[in-house]
Each structure stands twice: as structure tokens, then as C-alpha cells.
N, C-alpha and C. Protein backbone atom coordinates (compact mmCIF):
# COMPACT_ATOMS: atom_id res chain seq x y z
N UNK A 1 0.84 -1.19 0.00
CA UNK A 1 0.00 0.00 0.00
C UNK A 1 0.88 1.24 0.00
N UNK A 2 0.32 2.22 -0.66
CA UNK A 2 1.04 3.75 -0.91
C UNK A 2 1.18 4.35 0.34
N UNK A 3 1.94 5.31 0.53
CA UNK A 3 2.02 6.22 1.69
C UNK A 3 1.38 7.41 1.26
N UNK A 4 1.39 7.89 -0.33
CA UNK A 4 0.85 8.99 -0.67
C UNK A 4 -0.52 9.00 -0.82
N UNK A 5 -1.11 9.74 -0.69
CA UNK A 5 -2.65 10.34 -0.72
C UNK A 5 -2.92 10.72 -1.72
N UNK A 6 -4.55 10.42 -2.62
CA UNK A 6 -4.62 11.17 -4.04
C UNK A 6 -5.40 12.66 -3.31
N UNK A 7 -5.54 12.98 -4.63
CA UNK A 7 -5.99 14.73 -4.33
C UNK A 7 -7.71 14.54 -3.63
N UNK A 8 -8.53 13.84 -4.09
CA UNK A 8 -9.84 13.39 -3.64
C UNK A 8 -10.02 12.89 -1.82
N UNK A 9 -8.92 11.95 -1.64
CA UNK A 9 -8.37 11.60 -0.31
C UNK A 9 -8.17 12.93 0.39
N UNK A 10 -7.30 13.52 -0.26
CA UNK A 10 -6.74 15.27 0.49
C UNK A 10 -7.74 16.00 1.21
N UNK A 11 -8.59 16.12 0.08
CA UNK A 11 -10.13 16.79 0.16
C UNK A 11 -10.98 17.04 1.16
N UNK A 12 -10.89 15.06 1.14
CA UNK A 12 -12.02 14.95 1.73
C UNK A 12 -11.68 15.15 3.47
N UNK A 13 -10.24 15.16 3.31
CA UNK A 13 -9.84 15.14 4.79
C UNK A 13 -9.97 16.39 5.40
N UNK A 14 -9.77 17.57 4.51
CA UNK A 14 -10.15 18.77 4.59
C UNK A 14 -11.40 19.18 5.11
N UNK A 15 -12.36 18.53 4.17
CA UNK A 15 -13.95 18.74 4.48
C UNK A 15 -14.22 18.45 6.14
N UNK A 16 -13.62 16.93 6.57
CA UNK A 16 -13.90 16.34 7.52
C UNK A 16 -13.19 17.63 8.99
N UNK A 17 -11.92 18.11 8.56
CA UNK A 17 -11.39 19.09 9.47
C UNK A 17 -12.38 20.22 9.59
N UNK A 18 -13.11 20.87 8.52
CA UNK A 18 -13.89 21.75 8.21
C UNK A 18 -14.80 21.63 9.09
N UNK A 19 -16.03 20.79 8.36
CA UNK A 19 -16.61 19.98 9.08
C UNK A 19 -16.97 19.89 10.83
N UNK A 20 -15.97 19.67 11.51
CA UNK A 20 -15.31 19.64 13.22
C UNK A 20 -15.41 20.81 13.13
N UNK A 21 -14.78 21.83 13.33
CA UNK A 21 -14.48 22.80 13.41
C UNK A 21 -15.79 23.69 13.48
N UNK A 22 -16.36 24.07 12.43
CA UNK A 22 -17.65 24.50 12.36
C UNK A 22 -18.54 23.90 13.28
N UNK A 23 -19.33 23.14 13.72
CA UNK A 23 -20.03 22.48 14.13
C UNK A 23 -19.25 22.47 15.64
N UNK A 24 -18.09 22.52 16.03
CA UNK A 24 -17.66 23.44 17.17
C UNK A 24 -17.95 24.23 17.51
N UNK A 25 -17.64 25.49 16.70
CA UNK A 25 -17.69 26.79 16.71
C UNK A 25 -19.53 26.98 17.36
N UNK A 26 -20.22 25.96 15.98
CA UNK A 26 -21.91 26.31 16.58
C UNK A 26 -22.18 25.69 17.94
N UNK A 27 -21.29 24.64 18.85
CA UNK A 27 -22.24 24.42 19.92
C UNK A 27 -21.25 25.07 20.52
N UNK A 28 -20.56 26.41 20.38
CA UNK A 28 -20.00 27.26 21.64
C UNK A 28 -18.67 26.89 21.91
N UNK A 29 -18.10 25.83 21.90
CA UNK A 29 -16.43 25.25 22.18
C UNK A 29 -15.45 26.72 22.38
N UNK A 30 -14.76 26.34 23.39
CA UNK A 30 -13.73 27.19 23.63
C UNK A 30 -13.03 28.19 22.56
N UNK A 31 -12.51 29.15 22.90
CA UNK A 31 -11.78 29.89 21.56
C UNK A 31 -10.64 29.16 21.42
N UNK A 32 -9.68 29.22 22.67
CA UNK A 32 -8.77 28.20 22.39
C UNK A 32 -8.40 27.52 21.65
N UNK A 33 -9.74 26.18 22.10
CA UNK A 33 -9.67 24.60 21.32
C UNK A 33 -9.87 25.23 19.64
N UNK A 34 -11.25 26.22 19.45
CA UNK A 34 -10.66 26.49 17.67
C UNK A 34 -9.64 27.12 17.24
N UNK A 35 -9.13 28.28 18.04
CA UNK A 35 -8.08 28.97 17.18
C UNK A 35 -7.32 27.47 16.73
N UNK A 36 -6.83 26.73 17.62
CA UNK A 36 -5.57 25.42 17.76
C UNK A 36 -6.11 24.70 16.60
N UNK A 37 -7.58 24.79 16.33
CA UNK A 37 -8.06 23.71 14.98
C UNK A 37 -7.94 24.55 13.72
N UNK A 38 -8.55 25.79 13.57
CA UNK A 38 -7.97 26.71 12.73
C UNK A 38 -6.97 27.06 11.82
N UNK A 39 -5.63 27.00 13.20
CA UNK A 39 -4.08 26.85 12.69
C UNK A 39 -4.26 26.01 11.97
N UNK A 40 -4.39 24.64 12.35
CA UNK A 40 -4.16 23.00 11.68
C UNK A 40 -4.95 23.10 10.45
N UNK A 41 -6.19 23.58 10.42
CA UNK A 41 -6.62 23.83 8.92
C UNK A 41 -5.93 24.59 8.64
N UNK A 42 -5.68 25.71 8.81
CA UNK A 42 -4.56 26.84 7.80
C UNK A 42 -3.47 26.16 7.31
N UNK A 43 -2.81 25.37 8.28
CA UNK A 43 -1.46 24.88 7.65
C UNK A 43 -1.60 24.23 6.28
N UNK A 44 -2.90 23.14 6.62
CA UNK A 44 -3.21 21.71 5.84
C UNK A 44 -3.69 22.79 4.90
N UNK A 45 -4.24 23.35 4.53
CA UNK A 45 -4.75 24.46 2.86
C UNK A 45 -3.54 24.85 2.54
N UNK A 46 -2.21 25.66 3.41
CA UNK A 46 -1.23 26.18 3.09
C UNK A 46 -0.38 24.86 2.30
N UNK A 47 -0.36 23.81 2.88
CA UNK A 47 0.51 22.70 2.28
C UNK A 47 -0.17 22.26 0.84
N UNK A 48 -1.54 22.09 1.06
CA UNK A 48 -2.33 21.96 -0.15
C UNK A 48 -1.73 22.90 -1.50
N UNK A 49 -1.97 23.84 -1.11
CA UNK A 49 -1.53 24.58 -2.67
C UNK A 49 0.02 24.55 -2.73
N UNK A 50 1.09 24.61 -1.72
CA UNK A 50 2.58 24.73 -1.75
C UNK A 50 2.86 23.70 -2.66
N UNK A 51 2.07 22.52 -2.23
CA UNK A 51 2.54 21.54 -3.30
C UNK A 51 2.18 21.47 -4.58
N UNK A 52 0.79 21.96 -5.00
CA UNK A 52 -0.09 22.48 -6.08
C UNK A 52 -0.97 21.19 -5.82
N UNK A 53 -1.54 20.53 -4.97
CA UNK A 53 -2.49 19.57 -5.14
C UNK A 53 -3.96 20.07 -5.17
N UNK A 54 -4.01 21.62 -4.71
CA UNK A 54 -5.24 22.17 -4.90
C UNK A 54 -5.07 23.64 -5.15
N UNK A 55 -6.08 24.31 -6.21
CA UNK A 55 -5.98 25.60 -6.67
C UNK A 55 -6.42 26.71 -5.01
N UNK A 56 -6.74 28.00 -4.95
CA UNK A 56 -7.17 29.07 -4.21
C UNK A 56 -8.62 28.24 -4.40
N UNK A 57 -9.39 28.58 -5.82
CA UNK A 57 -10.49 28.50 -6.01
C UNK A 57 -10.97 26.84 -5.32
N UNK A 58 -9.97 25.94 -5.61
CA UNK A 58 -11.04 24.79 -4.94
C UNK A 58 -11.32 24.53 -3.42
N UNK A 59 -10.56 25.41 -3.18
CA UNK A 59 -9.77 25.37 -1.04
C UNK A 59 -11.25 26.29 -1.02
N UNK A 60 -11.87 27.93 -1.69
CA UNK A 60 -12.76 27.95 -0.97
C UNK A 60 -13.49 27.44 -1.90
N UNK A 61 -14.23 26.77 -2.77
CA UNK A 61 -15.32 26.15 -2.79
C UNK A 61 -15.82 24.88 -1.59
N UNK A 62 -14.21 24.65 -1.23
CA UNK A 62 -14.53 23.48 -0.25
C UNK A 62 -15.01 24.26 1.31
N UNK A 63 -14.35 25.27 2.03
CA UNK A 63 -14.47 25.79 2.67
C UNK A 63 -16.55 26.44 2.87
N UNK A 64 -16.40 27.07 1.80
CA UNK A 64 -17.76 27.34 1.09
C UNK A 64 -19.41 26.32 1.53
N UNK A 65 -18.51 25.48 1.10
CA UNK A 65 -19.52 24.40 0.87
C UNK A 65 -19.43 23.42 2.00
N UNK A 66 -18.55 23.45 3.16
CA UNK A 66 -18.87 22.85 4.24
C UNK A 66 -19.54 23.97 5.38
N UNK A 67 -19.11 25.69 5.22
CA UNK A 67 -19.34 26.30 6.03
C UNK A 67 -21.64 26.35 5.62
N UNK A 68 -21.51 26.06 4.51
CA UNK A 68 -23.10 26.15 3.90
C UNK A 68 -23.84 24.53 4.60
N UNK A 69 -22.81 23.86 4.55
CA UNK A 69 -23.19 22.43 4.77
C UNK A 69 -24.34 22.76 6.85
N UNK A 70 -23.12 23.23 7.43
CA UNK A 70 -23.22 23.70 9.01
C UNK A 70 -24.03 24.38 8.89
N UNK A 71 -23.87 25.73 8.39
CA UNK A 71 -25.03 26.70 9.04
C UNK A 71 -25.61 27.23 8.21
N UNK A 72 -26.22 26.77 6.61
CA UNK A 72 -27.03 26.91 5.84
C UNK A 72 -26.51 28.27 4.55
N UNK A 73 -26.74 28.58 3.99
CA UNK A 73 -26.72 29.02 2.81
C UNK A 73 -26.61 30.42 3.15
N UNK A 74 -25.58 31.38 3.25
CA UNK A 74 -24.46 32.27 3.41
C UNK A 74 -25.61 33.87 3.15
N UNK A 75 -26.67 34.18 2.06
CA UNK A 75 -27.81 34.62 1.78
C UNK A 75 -29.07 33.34 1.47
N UNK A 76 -29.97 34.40 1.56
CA UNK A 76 -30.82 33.37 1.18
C UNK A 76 -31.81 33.88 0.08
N UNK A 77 -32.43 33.43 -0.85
CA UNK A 77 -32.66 33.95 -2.33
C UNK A 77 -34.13 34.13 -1.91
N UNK A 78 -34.57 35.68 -2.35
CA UNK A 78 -36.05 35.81 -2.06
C UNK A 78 -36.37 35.99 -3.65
N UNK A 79 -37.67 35.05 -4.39
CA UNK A 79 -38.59 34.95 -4.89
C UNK A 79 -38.64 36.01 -5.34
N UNK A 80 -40.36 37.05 -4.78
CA UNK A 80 -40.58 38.44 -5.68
C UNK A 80 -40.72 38.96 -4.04
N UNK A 81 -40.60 40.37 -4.01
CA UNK A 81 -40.93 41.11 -2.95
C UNK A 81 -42.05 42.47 -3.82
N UNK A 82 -43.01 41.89 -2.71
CA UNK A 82 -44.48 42.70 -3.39
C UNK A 82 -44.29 44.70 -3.00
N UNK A 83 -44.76 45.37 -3.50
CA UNK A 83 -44.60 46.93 -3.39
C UNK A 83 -45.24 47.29 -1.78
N UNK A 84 -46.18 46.36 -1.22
CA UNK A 84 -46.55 46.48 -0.35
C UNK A 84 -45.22 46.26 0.89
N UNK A 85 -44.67 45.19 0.74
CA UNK A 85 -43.42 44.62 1.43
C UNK A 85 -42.28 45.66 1.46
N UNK A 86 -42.42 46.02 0.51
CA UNK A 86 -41.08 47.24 0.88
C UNK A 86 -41.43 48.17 1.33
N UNK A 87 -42.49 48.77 1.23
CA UNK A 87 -43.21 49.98 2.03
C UNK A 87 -42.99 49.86 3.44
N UNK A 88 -43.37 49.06 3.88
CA UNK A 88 -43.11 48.15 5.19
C UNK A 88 -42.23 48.93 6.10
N UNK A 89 -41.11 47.36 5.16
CA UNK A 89 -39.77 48.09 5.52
C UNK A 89 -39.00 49.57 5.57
């Protein structure tokens, strides 16, 4: 068996750090314990591209898409807003 990791393997290990982290952050966890998880993701993205196994753009789509995964969709897309509705406001 290999010692090296493919880029999909990399990823997903990323997601899974992501993942923790977030879902930390939402039930309150120490600042501490995340800054210390934080670093360890920063490094692991920093090593990611040093080596070129992942672009800027795919580090945040992944980032992106686990932080959407946790705490839902970053905006949220409104339909029509009636003339009455903005008056409102």
C-alpha cells in the first residue's frame, strides 16, 4: 500500500477538518480549542496549494460548501418582494 494520498483523499480530509471545526464553533467550544483547529486547517490548505495539489479557487469552494453544509446558505434567495413589502420596511 502507498504512503501517498490522491488529491480526492486530500479533500475529503479537509472537508472532515472543516466539518469539526464549524459544528464546534456552533455548539459554543472554547476559543482556544478552535483557534488550535484553525491553525491545523490553515497549515493543511497552506501545504495543499505549496505543493499544487489544490488551486485558491477549490480550497474555498470546499471551505464554502462545508461552512453552507453547518449553518445553511451564506444569503438566502427571495422569490418576488411585493410593493406592499417594501413599504413596510
Amino acid at each position: 500500500m502507498s504512503s501517498t494520498r490522491n488529491k480526492s483523499e486530500m479533500l475529503s480530509e479537509l472537508r472532515t477538518m472543516l466539518h469539526d471545526v464549524l459544528v464546534a464553533r456552533e455548539q459554543g467550544q472554547a476559543a482556544v480549542k478552535l483557534g488550535r483547529a484553525h491553525g491545523y486547517i490553515d497549515g493543511y490548505m497552506k501545504a495543499l496549494l505549496d505543493c499544487g495539489v489544490a488551486t485558491k479557487k477549490e480550497l474555498l469552494d470546499v471551505v464554502s460548501g462545508e461552512r453552507e453544509r453547518v449553518s445553511g446558505p451564506a444569503i438566502r434567495a427571495v422569490d418576488e418582494v411585493s410593493d406592499s413589502a417594501i413599504r413596510a420596511a
